[in-house]
Protein backbone atom coordinates (compact mmCIF):
# COMPACT_ATOMS: atom_id res chain seq x y z
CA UNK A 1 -60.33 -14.79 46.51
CA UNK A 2 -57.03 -13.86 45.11
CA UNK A 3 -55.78 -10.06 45.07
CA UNK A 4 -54.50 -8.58 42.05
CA UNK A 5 -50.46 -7.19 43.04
CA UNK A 6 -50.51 -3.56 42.97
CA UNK A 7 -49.44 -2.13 39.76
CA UNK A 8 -45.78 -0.61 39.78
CA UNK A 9 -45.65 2.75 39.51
CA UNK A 10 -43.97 4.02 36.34
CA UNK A 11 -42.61 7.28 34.72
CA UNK A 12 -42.65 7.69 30.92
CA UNK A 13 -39.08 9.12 29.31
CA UNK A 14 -39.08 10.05 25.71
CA UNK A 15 -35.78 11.25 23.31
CA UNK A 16 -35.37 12.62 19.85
CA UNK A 17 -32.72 10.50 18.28
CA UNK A 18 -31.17 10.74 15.03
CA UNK A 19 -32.30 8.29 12.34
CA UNK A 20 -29.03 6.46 12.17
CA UNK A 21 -28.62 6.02 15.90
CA UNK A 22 -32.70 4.62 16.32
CA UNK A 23 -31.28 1.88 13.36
CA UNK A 24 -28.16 1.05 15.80
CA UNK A 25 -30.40 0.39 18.59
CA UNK A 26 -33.08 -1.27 16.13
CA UNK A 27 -29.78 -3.82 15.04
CA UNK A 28 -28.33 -4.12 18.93
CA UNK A 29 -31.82 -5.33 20.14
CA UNK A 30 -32.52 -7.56 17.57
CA UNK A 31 -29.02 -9.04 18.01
CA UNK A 32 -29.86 -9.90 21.68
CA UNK A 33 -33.61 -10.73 20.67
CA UNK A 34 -34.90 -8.18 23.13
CA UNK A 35 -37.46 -5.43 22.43
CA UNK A 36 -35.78 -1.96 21.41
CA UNK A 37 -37.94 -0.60 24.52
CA UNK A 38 -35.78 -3.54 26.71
CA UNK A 39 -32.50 -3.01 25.03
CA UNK A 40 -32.72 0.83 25.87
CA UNK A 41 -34.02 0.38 29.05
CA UNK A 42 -31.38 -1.76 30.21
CA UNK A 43 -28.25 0.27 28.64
CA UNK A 44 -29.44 3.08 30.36
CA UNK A 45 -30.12 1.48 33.62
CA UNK A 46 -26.57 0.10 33.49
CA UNK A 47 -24.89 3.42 32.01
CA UNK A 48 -26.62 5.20 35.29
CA UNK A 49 -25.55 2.49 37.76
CA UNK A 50 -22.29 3.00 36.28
CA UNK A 51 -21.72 6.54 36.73
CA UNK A 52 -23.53 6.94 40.22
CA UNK A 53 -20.80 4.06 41.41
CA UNK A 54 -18.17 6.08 39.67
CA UNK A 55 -19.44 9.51 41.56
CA UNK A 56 -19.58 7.58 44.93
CA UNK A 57 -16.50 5.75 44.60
CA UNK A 58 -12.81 7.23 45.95
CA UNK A 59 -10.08 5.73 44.00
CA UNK A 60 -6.58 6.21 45.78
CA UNK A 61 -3.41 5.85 44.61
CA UNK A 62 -1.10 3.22 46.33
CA UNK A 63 0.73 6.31 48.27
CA UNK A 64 -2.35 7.95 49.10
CA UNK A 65 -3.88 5.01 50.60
CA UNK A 66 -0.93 3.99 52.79
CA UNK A 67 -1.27 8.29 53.45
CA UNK A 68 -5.10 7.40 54.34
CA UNK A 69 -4.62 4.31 56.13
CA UNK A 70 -1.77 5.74 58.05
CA UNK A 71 -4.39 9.32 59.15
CA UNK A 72 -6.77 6.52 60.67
CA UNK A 73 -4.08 3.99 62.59
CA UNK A 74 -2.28 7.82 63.93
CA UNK A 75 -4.12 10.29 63.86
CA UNK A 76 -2.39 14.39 64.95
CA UNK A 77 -3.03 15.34 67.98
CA UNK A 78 -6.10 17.89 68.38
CA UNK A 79 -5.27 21.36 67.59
CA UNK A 80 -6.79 24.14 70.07
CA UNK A 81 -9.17 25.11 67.50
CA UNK A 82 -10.29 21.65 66.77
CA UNK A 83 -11.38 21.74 70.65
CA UNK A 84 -12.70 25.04 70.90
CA UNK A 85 -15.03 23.86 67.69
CA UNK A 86 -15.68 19.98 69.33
CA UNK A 87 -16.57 22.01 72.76
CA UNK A 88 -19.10 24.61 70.79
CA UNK A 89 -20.27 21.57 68.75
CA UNK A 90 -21.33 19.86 72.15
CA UNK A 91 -22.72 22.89 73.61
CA UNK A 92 -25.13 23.68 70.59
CA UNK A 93 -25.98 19.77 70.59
CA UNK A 94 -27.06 19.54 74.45
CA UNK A 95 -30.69 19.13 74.91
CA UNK A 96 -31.83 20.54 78.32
C-alpha cells in the first residue's frame, strides 16, 4: 500500500490592487501562458530573492577591497584594550 506525500504546508497572501495594474498582470501571464496566481507568485518570489541577496551582499569598491584584502593578509597589532576585552571575553566564556 502506497502512502499519500504529506501535503505542503501553505500560507494564503491577499492584495488590493488597482484595476489597471490586475489587467497588467492579467496580459503578463497570459503572455507567458501561466496562471495569474503563477505569474504573481513567481515575480514575487524572484523580487524577494532579489532584495534579500542585495541586503546580504557587500559590494566594495576596487580601493576598498585591496583596503579589505590588505586588513586580512596584515592585520595591526592588538591594542591594550583589544586584550583587556579578548582576556574578559575568555574569562566570562570558561566553563568550570
Amino acid at each position: 500500500m502506497k502512502t499519500m506525500p504529506a501535503a505542503i504546508p501553505t500560507a494564503r497572501l491577499e492584495a488590493r490592487i488597482s484595476i489597471e495594474l490586475h489587467a497588467m498582470l492579467k496580459r503578463a501571464s497570459q503572455a507567458q501562458g501561466r496562471t495569474m496566481t503563477d505569474f504573481v507568485i513567481g515575480a514575487v518570489q524572484d523580487a524577494a530573492q532579489r532584495a534579500i541577496e542585495q541586503s546580504e551582499v557587500v559590494r566594495l569598491s576596487m580601493a576598498d577591497q585591496e583596503c579589505f584584502s590588505n586588513a586580512l593578509l596584515s592585520p595591526p597589532k592588538a591594542t591594550a584594550a583589544l586584550e583587556r576585552a579578548f582576556a574578559r571575553r575568555s574569562k566570562l566564556l570558561r566553563t568550570e
